[in-house]
N, C-alpha and C. Protein backbone atom coordinates (compact mmCIF):
# COMPACT_ATOMS: atom_id res chain seq x y z
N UNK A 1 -31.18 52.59 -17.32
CA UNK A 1 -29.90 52.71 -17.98
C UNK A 1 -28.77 52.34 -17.03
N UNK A 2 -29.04 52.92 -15.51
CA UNK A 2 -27.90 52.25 -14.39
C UNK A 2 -27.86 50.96 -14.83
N UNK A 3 -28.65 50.24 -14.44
CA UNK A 3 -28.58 48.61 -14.80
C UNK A 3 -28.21 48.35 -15.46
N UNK A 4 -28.46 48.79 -16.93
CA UNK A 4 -27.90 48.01 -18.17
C UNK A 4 -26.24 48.13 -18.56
N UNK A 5 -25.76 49.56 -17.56
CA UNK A 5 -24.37 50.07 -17.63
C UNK A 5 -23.76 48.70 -16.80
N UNK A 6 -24.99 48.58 -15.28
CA UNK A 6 -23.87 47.46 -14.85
C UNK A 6 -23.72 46.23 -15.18
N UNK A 7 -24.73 46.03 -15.87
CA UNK A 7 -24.58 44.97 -16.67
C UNK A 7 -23.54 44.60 -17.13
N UNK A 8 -22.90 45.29 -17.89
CA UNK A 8 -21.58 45.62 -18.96
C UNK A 8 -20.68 45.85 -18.17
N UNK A 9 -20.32 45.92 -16.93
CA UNK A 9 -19.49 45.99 -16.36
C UNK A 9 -18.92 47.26 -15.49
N UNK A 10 -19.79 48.71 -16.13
CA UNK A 10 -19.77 49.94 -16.14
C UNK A 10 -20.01 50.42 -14.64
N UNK A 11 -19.21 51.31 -14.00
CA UNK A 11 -19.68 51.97 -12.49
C UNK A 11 -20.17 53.12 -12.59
N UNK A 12 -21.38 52.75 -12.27
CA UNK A 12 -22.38 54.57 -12.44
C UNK A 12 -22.59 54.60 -11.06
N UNK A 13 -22.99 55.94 -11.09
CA UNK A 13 -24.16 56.51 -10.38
C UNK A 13 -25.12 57.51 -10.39
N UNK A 14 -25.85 56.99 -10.56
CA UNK A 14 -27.17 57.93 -9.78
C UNK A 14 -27.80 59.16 -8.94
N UNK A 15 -28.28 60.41 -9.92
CA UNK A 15 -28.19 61.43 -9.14
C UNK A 15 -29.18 61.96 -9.58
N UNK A 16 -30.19 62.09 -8.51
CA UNK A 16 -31.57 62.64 -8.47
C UNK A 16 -32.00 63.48 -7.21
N UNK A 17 -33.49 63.99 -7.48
CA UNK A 17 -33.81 64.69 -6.76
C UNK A 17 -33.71 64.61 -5.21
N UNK A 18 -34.06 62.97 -4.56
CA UNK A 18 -34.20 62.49 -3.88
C UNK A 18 -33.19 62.75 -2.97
N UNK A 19 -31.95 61.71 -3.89
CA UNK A 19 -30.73 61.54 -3.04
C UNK A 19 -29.98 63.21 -3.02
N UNK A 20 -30.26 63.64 -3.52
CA UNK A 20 -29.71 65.31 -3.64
C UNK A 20 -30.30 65.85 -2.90
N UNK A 21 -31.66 66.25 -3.17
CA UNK A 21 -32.70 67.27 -2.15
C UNK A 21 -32.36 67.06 -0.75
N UNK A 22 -32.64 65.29 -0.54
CA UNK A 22 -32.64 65.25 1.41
C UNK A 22 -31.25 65.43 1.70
N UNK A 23 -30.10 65.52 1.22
CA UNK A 23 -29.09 65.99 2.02
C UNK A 23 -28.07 67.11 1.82
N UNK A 24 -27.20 67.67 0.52
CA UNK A 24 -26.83 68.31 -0.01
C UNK A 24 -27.35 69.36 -0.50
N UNK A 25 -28.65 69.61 -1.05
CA UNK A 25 -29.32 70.77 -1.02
C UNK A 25 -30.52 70.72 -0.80
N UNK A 26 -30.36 70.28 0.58
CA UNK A 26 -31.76 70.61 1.68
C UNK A 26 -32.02 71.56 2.37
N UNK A 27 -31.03 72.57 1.66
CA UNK A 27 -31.45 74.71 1.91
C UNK A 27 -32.13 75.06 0.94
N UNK A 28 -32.06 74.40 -0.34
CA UNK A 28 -32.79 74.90 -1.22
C UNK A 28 -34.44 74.61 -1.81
N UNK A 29 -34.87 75.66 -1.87
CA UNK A 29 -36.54 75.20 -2.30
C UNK A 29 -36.40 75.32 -3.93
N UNK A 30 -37.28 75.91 -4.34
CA UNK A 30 -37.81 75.84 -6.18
C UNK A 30 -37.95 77.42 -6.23
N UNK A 31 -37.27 78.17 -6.21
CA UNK A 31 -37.37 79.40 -6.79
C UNK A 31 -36.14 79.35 -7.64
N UNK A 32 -36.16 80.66 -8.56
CA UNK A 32 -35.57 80.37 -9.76
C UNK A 32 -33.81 80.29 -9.25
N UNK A 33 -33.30 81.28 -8.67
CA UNK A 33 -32.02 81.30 -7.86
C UNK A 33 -31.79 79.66 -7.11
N UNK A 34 -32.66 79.09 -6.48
CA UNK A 34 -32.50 77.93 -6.07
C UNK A 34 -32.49 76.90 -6.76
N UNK A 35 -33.31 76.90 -8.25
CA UNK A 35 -33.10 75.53 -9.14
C UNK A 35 -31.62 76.07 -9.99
N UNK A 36 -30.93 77.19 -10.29
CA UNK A 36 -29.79 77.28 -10.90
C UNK A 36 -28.72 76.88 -9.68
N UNK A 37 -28.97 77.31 -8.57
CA UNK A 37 -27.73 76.45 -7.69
C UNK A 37 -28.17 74.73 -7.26
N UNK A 38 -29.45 74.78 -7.26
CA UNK A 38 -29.20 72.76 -7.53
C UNK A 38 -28.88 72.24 -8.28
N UNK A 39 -29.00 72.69 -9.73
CA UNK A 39 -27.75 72.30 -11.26
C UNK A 39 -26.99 72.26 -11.16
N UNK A 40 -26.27 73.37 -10.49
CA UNK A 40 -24.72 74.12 -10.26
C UNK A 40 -24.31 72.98 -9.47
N UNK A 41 -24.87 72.59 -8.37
CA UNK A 41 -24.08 71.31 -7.26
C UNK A 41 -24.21 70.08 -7.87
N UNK A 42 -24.95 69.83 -8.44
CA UNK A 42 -25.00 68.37 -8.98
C UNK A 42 -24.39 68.65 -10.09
N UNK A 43 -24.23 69.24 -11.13
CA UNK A 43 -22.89 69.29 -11.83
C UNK A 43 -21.84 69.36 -11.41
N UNK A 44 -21.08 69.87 -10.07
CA UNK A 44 -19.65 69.98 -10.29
C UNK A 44 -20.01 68.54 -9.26
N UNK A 45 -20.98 68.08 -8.57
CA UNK A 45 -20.87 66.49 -8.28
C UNK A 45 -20.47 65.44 -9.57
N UNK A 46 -21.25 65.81 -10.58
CA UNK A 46 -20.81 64.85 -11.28
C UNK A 46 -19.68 65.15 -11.95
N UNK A 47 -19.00 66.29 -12.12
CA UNK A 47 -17.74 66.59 -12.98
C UNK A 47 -17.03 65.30 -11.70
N UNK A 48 -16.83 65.65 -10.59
CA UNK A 48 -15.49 65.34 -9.19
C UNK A 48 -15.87 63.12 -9.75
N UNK A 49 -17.41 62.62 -9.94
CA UNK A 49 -17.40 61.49 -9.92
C UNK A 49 -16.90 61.04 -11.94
N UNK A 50 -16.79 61.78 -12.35
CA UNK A 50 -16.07 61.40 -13.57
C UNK A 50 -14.99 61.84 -13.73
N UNK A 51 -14.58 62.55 -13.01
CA UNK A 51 -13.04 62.40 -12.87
C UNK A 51 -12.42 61.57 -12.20
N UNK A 52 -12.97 60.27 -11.23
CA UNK A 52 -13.44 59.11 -10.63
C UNK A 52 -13.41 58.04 -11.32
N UNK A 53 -13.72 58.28 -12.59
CA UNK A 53 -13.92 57.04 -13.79
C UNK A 53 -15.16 56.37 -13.35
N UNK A 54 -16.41 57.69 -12.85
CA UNK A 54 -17.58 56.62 -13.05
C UNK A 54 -18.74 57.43 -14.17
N UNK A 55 -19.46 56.35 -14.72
CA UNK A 55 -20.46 57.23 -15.26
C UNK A 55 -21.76 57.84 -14.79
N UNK A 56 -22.15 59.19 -14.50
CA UNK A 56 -22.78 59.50 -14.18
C UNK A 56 -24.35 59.90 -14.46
N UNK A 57 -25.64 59.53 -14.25
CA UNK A 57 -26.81 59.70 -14.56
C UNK A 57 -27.55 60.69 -13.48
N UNK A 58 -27.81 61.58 -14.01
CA UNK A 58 -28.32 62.60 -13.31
C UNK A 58 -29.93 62.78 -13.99
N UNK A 59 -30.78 62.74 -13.21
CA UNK A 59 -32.12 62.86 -13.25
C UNK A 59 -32.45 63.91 -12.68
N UNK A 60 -33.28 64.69 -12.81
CA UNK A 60 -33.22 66.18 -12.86
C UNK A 60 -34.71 66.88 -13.80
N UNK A 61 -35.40 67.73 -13.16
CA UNK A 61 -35.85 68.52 -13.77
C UNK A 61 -35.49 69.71 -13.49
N UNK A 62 -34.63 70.17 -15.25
CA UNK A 62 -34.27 71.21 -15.04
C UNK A 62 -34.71 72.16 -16.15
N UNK A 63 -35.37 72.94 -15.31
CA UNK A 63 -36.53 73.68 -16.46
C UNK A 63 -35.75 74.93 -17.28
N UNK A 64 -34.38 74.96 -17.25
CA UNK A 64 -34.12 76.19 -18.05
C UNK A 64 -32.95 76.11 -18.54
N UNK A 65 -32.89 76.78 -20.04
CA UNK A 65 -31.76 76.13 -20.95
C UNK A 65 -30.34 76.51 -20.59
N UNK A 66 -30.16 77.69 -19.68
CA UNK A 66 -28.86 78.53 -19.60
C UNK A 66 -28.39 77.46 -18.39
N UNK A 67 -29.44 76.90 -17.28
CA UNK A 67 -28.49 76.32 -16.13
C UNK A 67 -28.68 75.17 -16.52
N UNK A 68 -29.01 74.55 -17.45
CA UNK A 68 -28.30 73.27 -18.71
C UNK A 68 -27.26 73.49 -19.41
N UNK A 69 -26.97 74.78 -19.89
CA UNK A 69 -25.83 74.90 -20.67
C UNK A 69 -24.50 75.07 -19.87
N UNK A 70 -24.96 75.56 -18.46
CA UNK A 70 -24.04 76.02 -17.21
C UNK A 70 -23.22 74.45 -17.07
N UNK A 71 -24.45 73.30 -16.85
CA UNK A 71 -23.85 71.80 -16.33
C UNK A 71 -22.48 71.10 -17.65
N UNK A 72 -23.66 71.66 -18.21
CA UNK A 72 -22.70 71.11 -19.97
C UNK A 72 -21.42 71.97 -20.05
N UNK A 73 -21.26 73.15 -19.62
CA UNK A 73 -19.85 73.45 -19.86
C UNK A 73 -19.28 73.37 -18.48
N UNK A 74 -19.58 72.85 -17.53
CA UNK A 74 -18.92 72.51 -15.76
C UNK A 74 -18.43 71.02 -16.18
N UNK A 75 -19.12 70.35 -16.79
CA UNK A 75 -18.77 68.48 -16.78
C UNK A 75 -18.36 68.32 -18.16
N UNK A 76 -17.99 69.29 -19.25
CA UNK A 76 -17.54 69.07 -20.29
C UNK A 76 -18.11 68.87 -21.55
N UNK A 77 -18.48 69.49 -22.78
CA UNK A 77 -19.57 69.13 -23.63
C UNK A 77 -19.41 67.32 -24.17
N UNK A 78 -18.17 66.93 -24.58
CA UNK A 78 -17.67 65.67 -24.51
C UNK A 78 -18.28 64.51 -23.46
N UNK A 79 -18.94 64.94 -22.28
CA UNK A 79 -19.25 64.10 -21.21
C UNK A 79 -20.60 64.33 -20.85
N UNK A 80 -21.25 65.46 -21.50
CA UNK A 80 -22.23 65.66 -21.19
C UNK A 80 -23.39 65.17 -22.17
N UNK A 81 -24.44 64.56 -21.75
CA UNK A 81 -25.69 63.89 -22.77
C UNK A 81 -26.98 64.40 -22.33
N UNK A 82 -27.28 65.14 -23.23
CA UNK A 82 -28.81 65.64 -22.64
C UNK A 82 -29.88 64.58 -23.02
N UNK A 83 -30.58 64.28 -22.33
CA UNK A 83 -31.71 63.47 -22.79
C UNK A 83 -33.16 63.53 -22.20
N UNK A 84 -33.98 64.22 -23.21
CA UNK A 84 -35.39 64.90 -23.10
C UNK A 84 -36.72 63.86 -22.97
N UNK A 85 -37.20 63.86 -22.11
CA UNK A 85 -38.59 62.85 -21.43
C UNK A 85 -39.47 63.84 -21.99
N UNK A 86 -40.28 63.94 -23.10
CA UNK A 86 -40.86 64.78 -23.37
C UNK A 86 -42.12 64.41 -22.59
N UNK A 87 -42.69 65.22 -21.52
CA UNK A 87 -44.01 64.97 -21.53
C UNK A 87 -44.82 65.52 -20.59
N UNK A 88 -45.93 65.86 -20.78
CA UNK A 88 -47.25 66.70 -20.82
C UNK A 88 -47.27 67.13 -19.33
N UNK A 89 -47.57 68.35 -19.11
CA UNK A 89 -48.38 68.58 -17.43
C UNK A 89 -49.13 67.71 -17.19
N UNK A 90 -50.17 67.52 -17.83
CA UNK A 90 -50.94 66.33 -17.34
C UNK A 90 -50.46 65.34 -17.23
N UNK A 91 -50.07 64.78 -17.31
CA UNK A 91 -49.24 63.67 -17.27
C UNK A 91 -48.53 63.47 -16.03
N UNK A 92 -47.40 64.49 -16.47
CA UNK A 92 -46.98 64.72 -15.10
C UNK A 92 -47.98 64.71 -13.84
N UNK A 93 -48.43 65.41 -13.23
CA UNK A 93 -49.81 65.80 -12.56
C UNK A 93 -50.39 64.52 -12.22
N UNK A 94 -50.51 63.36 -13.09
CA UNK A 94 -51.23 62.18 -13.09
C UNK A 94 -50.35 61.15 -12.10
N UNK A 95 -49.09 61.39 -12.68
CA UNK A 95 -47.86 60.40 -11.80
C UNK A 95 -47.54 60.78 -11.11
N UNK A 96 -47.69 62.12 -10.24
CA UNK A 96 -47.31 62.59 -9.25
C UNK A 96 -47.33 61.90 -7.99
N UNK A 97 -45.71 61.17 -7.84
CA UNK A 97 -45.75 60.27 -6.68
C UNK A 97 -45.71 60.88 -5.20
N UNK A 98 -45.20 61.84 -5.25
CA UNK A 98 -44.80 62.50 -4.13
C UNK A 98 -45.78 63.90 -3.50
N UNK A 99 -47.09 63.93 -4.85
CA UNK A 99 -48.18 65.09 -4.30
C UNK A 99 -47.47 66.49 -4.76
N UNK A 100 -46.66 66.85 -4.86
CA UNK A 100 -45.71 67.83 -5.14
C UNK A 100 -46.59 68.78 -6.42
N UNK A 101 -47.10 68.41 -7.31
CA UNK A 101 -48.25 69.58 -8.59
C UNK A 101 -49.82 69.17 -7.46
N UNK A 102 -50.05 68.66 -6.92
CA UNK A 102 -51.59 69.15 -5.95
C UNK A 102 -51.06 69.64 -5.12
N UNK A 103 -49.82 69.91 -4.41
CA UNK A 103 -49.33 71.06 -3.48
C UNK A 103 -49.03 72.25 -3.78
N UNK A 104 -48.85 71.95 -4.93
CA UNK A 104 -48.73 73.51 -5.94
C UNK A 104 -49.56 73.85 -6.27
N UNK A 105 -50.91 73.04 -6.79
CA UNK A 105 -52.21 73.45 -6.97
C UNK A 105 -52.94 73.94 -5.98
N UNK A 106 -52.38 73.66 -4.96
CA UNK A 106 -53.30 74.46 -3.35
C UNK A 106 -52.71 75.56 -2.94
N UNK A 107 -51.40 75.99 -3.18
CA UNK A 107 -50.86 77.31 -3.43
C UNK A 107 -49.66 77.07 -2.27
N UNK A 108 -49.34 75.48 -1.91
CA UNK A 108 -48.36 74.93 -0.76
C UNK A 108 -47.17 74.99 -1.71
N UNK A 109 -46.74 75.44 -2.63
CA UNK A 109 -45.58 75.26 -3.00
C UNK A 109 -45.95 76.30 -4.52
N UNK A 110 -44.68 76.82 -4.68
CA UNK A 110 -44.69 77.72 -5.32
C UNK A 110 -43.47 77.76 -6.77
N UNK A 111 -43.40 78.22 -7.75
CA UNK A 111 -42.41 78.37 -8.60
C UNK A 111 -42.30 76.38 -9.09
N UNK A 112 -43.59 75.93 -9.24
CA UNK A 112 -43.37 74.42 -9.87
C UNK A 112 -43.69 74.47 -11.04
N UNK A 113 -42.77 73.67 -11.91
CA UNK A 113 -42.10 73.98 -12.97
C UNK A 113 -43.50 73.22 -14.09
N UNK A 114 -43.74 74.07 -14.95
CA UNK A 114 -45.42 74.03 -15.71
C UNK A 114 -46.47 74.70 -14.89
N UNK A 115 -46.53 74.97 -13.75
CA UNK A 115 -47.41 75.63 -13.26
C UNK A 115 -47.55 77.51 -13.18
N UNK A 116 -46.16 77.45 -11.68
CA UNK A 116 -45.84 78.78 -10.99
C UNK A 116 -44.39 78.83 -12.20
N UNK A 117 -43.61 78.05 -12.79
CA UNK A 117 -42.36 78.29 -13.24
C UNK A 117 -42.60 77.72 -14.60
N UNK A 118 -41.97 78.40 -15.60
CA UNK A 118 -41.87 78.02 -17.28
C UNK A 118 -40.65 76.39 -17.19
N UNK A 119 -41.19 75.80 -18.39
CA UNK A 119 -39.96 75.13 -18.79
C UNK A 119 -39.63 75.20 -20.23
N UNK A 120 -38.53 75.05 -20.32
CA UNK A 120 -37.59 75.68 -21.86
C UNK A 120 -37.03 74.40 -22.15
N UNK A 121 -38.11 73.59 -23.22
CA UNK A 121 -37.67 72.27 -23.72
C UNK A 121 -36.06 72.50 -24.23
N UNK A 122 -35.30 71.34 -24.50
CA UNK A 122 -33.85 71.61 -25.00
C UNK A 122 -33.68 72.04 -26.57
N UNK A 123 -33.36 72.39 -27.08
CA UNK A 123 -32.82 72.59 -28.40
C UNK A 123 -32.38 71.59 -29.41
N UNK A 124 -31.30 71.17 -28.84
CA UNK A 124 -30.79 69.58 -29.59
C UNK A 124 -30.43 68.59 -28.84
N UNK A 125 -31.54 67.86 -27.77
CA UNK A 125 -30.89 67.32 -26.86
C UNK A 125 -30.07 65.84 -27.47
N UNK A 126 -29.55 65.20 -27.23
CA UNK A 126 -29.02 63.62 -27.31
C UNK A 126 -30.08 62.91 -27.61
N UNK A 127 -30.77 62.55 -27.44
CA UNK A 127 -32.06 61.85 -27.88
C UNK A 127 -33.27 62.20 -26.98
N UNK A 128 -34.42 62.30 -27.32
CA UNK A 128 -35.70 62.38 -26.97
C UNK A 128 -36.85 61.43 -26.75
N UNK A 129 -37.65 60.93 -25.62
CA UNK A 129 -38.57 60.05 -25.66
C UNK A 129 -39.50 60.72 -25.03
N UNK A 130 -40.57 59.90 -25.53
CA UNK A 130 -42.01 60.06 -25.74
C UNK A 130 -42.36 60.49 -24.00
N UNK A 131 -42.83 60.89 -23.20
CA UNK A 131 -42.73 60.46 -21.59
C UNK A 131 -44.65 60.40 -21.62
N UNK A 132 -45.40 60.23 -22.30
CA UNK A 132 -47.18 60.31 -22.32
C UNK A 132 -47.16 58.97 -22.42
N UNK A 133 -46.35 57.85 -22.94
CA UNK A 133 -47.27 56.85 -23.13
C UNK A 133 -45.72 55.47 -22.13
N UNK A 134 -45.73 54.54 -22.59
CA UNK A 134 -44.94 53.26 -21.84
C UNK A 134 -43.66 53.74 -22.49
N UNK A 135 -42.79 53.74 -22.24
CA UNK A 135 -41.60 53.07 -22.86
C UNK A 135 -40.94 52.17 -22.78
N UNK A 136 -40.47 51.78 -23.55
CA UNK A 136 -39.72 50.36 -23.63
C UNK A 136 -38.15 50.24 -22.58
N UNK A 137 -38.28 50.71 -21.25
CA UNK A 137 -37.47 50.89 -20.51
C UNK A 137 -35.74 50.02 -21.26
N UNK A 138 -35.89 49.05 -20.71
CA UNK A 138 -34.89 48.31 -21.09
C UNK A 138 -34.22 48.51 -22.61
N UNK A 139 -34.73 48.28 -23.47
CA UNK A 139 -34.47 48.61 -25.18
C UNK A 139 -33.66 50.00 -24.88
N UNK A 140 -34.66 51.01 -24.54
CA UNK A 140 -34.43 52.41 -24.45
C UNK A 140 -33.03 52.77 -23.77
N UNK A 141 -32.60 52.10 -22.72
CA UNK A 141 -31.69 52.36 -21.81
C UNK A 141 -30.33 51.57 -23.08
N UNK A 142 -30.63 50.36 -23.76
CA UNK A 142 -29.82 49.76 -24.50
C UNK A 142 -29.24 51.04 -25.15
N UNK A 143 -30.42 51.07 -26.35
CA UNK A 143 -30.07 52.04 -27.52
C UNK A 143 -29.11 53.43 -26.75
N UNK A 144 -29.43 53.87 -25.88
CA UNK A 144 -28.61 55.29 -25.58
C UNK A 144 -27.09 54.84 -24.79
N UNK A 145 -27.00 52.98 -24.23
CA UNK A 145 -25.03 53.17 -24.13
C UNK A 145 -25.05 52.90 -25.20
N UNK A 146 -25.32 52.39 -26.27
CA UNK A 146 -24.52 51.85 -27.59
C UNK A 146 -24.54 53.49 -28.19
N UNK A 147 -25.18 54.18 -28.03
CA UNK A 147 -25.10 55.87 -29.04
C UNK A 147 -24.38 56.37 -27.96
N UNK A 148 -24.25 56.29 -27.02
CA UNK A 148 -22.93 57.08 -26.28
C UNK A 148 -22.24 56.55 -26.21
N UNK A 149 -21.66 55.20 -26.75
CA UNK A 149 -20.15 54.70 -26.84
C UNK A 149 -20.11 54.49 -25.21
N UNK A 150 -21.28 54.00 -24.66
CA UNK A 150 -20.74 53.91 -23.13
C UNK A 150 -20.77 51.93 -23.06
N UNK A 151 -21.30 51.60 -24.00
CA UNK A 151 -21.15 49.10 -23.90
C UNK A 151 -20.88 49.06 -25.37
C-alpha cells in the first residue's frame, strides 16, 4: 500500500515492529503492560507524523481491542483505518521469519500472541483479508486508497 500511495504522489510512512522494536521501544518485551505501551508510542508517533501531512501505515500486531481503541481515539477516529489480516496460528507459525512462535514454543519467549497471549479479532474493522492463502498484494493495496479517499 506504501508504494501504491507513492505512486500517486502520497508521503507515507511506515511503522512496524522492526523499525519500532530496535530503537524506540527496545525496553519493551511482550507482556501485556508492554504491548499496551508499544500501541501507546506508535500511536502518538503517528498522530505527531499526520499532523506532518503524511500518511501513516502502521503494521502491528496488536492483540487487544481496548489498546486499538486507545490508538483510534490518540490519532483520531477520522484518521484512523483498522485493517484485519485474518489468519490462522498455523499459518502464522509456518511464516515465521524471525523464529519468534518456535521460541515461544521452547518456552524462550513468553506472552506470544495465540500461544502464551489471547488475540481479540476487531469488531468492525475497515476491511478484512484473507491472510491463509496469496493475496493479490497490489489490487489489495489499490482497493483500500480508493475506500479511504487516500488516490
Amino acid at each position: 500500500m506504501e508504494m501504491e500511495l507513492h505512486r500517486f504522489g502520497r508521503k507515507t510512512y511506515l511503522l512496524d515492529g522492526d523499525n519500532i522494536r530496535s530503537g524506540l521501544n527496545r525496553d519493551l518485551g511482550f507482556s501485556d503492560a508492554d504491548r499496551v505501551e508499544n500501541i501507546r508510542r506508535v500511536a502518538e508517533i503517528a498522530r505527531l507524523m499526520l499532523d506532518a501531512g503524511m500518511i501513516v501505515i502502521s503494521a502491528f500486531i496488536s492483540p487487544f481491542r481496548a489498546e486499538r481503541e486507545m490508538a483510534k481515539m490518540l490519532i483520531g477516529p477520522n484518521d484512523f483505518l483498522e485493517i484485519y489480516v485474518n489468519t490462522p496460528l498455523r499459518v502464522c507459525e509456518e511464516r515465521d521469519p524471525k523464529g519468534l512462535y518456535r521460541k515461544a514454543r521452547q518456552g524462550r519467549i513468553t506472552n506470544m500472541t495465540g500461544l502464551g497471549s489471547p488475540y481479540e479479532p476487531p469488531t468492525a474493522p475497515f476491511a478484512t483479508f484473507n491472510g491463509s492463502g496469496e493475496i493479490a498484494v497490489e489490487q489489495a493495496a489499490r482497493d483500500l486508497a480508493r475506500a479511504a479517499s487516500l488516490i
